[in-house]
C-alpha atoms as a PDB file:
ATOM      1  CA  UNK A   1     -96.890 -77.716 -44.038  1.00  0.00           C
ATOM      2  CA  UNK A   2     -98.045 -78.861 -40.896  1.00  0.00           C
ATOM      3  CA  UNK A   3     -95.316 -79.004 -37.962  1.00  0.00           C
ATOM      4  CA  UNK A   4     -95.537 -82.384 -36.500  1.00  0.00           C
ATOM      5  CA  UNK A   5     -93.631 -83.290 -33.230  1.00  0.00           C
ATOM      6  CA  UNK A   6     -92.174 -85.744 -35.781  1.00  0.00           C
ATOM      7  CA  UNK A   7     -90.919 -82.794 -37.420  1.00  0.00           C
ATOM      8  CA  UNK A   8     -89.817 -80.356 -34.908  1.00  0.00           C
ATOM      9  CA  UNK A   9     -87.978 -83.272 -34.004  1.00  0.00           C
ATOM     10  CA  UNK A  10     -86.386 -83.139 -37.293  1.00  0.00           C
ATOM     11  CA  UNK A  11     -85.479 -79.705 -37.113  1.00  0.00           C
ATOM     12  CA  UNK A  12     -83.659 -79.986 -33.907  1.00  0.00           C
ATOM     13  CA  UNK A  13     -82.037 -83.494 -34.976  1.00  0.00           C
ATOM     14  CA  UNK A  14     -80.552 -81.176 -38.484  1.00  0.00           C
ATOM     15  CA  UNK A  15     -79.850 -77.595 -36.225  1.00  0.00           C
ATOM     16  CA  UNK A  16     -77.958 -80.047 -33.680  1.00  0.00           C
ATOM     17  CA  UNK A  17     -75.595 -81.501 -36.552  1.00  0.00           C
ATOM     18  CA  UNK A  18     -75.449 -78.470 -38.657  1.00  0.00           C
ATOM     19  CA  UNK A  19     -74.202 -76.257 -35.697  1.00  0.00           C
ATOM     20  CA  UNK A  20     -72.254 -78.841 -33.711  1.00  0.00           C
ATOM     21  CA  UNK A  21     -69.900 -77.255 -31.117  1.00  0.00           C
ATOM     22  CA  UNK A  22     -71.730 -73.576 -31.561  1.00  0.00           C
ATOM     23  CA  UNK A  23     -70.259 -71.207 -28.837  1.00  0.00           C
ATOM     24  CA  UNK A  24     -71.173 -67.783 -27.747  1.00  0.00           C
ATOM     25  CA  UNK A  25     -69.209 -65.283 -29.521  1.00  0.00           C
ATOM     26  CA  UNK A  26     -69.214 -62.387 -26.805  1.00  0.00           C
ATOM     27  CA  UNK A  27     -65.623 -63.069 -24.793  1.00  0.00           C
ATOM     28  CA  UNK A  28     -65.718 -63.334 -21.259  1.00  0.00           C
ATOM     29  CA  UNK A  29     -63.559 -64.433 -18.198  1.00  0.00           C
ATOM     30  CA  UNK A  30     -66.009 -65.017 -15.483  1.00  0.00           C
ATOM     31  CA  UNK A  31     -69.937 -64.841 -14.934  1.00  0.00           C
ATOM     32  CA  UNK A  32     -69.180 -60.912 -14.054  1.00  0.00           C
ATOM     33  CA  UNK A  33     -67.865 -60.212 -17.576  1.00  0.00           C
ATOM     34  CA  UNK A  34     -70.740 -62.082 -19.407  1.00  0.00           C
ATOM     35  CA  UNK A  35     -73.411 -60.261 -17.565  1.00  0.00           C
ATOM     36  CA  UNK A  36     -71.685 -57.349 -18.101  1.00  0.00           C
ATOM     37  CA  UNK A  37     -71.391 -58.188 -21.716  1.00  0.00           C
ATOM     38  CA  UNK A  38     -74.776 -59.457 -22.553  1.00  0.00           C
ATOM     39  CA  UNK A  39     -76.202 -55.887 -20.875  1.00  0.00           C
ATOM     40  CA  UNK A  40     -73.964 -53.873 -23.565  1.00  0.00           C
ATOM     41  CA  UNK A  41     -75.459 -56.784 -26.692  1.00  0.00           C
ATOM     42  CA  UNK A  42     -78.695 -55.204 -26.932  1.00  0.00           C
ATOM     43  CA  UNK A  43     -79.057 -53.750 -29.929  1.00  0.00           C
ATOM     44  CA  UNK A  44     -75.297 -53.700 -30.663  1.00  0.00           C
ATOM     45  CA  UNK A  45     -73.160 -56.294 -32.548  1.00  0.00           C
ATOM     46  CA  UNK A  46     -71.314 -59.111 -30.226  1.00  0.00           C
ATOM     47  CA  UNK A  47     -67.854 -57.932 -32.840  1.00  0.00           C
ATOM     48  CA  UNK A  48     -68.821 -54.017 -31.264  1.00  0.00           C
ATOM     49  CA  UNK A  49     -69.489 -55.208 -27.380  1.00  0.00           C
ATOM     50  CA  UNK A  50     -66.438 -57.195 -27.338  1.00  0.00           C
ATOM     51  CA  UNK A  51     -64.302 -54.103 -28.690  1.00  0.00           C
ATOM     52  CA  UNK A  52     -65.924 -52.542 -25.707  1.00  0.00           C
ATOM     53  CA  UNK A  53     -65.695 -54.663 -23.091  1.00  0.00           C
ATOM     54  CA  UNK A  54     -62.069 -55.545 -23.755  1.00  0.00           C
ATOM     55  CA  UNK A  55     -61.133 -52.074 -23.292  1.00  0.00           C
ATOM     56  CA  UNK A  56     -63.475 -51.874 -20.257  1.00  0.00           C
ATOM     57  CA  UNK A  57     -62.128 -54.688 -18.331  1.00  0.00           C
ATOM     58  CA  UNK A  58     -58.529 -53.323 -19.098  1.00  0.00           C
ATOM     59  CA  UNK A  59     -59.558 -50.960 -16.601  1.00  0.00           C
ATOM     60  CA  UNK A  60     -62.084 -51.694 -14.345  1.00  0.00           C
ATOM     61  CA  UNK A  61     -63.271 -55.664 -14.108  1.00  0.00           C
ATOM     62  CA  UNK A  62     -65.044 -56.129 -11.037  1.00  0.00           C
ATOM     63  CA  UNK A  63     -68.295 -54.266 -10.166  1.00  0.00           C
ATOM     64  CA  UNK A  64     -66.263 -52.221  -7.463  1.00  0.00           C
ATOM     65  CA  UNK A  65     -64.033 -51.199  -9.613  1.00  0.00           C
ATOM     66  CA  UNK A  66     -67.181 -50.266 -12.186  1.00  0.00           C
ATOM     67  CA  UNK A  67     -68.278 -48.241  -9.251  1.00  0.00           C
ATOM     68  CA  UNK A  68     -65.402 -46.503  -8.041  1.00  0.00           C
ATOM     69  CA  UNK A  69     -65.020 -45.806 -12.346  1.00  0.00           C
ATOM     70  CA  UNK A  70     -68.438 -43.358 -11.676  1.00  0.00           C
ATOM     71  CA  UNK A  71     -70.809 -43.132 -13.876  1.00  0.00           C
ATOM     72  CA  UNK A  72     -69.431 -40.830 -16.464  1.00  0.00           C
ATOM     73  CA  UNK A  73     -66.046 -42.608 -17.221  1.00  0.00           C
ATOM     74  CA  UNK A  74     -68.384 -45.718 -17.485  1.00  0.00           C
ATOM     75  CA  UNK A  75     -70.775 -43.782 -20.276  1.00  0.00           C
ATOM     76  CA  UNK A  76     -67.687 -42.801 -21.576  1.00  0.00           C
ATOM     77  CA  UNK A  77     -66.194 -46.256 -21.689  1.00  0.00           C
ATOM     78  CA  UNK A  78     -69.372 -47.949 -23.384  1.00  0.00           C
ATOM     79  CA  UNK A  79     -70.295 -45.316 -25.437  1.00  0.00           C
ATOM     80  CA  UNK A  80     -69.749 -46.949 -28.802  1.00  0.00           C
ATOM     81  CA  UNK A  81     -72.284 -49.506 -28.094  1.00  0.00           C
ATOM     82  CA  UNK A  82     -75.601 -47.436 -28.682  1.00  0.00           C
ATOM     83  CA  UNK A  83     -77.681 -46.813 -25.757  1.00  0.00           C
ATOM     84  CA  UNK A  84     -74.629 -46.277 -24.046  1.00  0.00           C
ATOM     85  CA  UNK A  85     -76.542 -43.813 -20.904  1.00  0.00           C
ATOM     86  CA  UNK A  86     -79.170 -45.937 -19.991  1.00  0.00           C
ATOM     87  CA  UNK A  87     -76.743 -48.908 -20.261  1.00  0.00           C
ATOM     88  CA  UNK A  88     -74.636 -47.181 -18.055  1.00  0.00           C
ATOM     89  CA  UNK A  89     -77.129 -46.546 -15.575  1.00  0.00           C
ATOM     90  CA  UNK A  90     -77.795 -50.164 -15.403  1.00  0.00           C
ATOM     91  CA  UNK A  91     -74.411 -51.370 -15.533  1.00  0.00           C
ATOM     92  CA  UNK A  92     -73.457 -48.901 -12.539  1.00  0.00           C
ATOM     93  CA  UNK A  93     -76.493 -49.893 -10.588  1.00  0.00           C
ATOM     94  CA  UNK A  94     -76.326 -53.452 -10.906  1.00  0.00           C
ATOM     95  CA  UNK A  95     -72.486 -53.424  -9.655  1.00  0.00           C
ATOM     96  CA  UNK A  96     -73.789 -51.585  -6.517  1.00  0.00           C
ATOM     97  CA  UNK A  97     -75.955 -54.081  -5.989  1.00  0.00           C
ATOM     98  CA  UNK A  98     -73.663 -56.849  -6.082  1.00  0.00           C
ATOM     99  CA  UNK A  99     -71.330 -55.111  -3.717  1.00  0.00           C
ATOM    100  CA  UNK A 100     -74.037 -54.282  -1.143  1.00  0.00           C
ATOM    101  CA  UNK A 101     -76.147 -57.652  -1.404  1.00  0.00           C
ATOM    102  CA  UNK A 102     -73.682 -60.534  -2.806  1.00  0.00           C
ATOM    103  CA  UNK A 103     -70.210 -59.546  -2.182  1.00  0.00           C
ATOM    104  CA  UNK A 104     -69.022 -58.547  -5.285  1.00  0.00           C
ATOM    105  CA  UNK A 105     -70.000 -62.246  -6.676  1.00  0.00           C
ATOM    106  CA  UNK A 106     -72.786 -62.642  -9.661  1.00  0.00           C
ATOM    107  CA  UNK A 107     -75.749 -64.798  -7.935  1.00  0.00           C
ATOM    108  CA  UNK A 108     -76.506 -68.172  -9.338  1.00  0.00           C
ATOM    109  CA  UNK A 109     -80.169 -68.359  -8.488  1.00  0.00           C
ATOM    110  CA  UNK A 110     -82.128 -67.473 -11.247  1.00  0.00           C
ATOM    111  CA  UNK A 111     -84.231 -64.945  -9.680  1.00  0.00           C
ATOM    112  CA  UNK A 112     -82.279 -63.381  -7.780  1.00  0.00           C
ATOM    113  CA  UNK A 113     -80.537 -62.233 -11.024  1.00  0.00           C
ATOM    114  CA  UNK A 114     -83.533 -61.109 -12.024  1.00  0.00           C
ATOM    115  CA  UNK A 115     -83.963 -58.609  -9.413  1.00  0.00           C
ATOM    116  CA  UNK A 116     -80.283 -57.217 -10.877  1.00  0.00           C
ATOM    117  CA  UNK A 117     -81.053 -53.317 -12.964  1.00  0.00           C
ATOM    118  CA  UNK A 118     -81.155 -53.978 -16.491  1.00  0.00           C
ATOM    119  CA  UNK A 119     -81.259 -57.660 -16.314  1.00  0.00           C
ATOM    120  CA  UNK A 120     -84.436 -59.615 -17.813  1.00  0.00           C
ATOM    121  CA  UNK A 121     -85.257 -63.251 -18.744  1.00  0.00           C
ATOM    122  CA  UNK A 122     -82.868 -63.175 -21.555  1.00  0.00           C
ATOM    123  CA  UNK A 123     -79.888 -61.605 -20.132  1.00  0.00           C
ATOM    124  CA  UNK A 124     -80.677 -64.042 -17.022  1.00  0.00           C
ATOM    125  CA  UNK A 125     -80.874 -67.704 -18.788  1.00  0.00           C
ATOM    126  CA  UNK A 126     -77.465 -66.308 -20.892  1.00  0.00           C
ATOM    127  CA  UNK A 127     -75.786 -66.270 -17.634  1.00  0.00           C
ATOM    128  CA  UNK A 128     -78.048 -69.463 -16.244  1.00  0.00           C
ATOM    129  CA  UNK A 129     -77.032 -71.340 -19.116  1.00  0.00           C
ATOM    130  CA  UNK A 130     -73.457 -70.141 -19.912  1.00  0.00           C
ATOM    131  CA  UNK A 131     -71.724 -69.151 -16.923  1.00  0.00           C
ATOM    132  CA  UNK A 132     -73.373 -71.233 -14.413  1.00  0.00           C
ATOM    133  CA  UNK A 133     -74.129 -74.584 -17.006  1.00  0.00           C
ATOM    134  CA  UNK A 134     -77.528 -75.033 -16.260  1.00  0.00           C
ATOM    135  CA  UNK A 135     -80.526 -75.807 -18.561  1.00  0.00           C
ATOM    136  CA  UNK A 136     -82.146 -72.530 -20.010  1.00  0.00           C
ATOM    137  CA  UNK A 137     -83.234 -71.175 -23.774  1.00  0.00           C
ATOM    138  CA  UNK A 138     -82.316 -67.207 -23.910  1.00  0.00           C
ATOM    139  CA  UNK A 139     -84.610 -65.955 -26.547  1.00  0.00           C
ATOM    140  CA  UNK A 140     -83.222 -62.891 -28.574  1.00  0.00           C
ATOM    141  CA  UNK A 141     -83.859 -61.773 -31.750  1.00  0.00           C
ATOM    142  CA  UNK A 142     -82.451 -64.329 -34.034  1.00  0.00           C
ATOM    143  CA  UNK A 143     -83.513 -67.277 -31.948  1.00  0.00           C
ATOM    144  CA  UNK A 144     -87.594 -65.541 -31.678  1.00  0.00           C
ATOM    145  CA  UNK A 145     -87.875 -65.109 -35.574  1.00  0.00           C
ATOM    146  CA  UNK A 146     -86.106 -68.783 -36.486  1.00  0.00           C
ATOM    147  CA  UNK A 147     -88.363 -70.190 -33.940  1.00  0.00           C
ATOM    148  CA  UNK A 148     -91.309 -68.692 -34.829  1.00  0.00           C
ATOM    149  CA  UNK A 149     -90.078 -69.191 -39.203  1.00  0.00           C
ATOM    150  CA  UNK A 150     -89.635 -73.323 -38.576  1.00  0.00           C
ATOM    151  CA  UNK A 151     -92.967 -73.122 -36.173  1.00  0.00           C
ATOM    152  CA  UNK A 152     -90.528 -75.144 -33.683  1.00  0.00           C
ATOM    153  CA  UNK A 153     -92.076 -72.533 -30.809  1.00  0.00           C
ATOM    154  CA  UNK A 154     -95.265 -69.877 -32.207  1.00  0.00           C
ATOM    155  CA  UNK A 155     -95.426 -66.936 -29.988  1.00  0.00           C
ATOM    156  CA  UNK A 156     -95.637 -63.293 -30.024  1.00  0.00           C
ATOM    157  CA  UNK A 157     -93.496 -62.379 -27.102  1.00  0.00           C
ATOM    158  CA  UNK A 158     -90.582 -63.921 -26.135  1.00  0.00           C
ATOM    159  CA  UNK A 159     -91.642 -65.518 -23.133  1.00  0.00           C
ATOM    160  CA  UNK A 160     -93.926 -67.908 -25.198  1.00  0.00           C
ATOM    161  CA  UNK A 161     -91.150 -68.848 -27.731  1.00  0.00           C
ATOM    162  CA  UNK A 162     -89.158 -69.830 -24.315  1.00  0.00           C
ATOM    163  CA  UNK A 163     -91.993 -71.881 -23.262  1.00  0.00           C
ATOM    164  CA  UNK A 164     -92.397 -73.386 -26.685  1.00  0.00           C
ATOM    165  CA  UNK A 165     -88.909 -74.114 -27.025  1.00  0.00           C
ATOM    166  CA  UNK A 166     -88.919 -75.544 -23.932  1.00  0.00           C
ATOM    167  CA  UNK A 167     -91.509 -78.462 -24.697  1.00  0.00           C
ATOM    168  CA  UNK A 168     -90.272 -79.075 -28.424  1.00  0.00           C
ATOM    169  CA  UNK A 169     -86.419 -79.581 -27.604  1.00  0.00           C
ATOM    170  CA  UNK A 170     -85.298 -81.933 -24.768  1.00  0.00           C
ATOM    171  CA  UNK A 171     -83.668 -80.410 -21.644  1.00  0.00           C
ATOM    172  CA  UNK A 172     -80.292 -81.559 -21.856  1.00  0.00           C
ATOM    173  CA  UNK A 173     -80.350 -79.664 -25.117  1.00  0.00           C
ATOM    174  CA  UNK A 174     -82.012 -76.201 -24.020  1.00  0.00           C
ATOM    175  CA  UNK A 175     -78.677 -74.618 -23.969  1.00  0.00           C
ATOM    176  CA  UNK A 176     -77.149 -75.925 -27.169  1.00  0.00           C
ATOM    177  CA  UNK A 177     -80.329 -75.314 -28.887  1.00  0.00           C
ATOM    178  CA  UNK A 178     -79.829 -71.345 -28.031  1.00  0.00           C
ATOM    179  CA  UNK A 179     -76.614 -71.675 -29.663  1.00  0.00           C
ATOM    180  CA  UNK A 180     -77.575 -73.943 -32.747  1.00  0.00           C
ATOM    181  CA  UNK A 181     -80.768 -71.131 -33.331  1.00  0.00           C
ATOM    182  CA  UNK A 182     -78.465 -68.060 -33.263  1.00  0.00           C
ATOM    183  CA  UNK A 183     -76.435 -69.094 -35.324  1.00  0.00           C
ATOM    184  CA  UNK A 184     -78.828 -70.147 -38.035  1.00  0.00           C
ATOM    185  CA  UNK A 185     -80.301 -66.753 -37.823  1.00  0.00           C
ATOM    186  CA  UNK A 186     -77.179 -65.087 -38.502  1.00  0.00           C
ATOM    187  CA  UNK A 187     -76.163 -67.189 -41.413  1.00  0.00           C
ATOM    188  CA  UNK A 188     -79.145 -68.172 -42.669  1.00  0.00           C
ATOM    189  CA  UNK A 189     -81.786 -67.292 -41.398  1.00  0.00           C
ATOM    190  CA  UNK A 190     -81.767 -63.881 -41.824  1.00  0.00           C
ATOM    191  CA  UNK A 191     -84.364 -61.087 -40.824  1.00  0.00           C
ATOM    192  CA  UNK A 192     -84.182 -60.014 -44.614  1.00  0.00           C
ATOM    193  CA  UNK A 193     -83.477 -61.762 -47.484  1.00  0.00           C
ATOM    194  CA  UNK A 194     -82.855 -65.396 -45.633  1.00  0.00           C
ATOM    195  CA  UNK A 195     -80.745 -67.449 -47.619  1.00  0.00           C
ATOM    196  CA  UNK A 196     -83.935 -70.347 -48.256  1.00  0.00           C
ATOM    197  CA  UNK A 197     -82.244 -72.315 -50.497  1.00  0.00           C
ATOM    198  CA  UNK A 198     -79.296 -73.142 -49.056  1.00  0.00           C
ATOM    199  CA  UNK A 199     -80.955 -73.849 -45.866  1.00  0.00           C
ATOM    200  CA  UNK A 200     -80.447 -77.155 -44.421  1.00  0.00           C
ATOM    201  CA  UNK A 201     -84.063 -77.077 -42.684  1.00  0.00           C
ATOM    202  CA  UNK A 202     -85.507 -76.063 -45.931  1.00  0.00           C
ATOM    203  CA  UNK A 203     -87.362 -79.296 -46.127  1.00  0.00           C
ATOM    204  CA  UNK A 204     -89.057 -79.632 -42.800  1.00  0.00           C
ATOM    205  CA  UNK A 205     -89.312 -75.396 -42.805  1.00  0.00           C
ATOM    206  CA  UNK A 206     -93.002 -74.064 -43.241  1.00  0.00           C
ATOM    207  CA  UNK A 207     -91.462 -70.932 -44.221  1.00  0.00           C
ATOM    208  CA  UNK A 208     -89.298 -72.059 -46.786  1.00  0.00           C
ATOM    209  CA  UNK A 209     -89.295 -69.517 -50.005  1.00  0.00           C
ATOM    210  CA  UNK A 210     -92.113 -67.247 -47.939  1.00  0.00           C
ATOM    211  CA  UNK A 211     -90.249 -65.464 -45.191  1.00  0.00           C
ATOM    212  CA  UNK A 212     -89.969 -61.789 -45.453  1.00  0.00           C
END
């Protein structure tokens, strides 16, 4: 099958009606608590961070009371949520770094989150899009292998299925689209065994019956 703009159209007109209202399902009160959060996700479940975070928060929910915590209560804290040290490190680093530099407050500008410890492209357009409602596409696992299954966005980093996603889905709908693309991959569109025929995108999906 060759993937049209007709049909990538298509795919975004069925993921957009299929996964209407999608949300994020890591709990947060503020833009501190999702970066926080979406630091611990990596390579852990969003069910296991928010176990963690919830009893983090309890007791320390503002980076200076992350720092005053110390690093080893924080390992401690975290440490269900695999890679719990070098999360840690990050975590604890990055909260200094708001104290010193932006009073205690998560910056909105998209690079200047970037210069926070631990925080890359994805963790950044999460808190771009979610906290701060702007237009962004955070590409994680799930939203890289549908993208690159459906042929919506072909790349072999992450960087070029954000740049792909970016031309084949309209702005207003960057955000919505990370959403509607998760969520597929954890129902559906599995990384083994995806469920092909009960896909709704089976039809306009080049991968449809071949993904491994």
């Amino acid at each position: 099958m060759r993937v049209t703009k007709k049909i990538k159209a298509e795919q975004v007109r069925i993921l957009s009606e299929v996964y209407a209202g999608a949300k994020p399902a890591l709990q947060f009160n503020n833009p501190f608590e999702l970066l926080v959060a979406v630091i611990l996700s990596a390579q852990c479940t969003d069910k296991r961070v928010n176990v963690t975070t919830a009893r983090l928060f309890a007791k320390a929910a503002t980076p200076e009371a992350i720092v005053q915590m110390g690093l080893p209560a924080l390992e401690d804290e975290i440490r269900d949520c695999g890679l719990f040290r070098n999360k840690a490190k990050n975590i604890m680093a990055t909260c200094m770094t708001l104290c010193e530099k932006y009073g205690g407050e998560v910056p909105e500008d998209y690079d200047e989150l970037l210069k926070l410890p631990g925080v890359g492209r994805k963790t950044a357009n999460v808190v771009t899009s979610i906290a701060f409602h702007r237009p962004a596409i955070a590409v994680d696992t799930h939203v890289f292998r549908v993208a690159n299954r459906l042929k919506l966005a072909v790349g072999e980093t992450p960087l070029e299925v954000e740049k792909g996603l970016q031309k084949a889905i309209p702005k207003e709908d960057w955000s919505a689209a990370h959403h509607w693309l998760i969520w597929h991959g954890r129902k559906i569109c599995k990384a083994r065994r995806p469920l092909c025929d009960e896909c709704p995108l089976k039809e306009v999906c080049p991968s449809a019956g071949k993904a491994e």
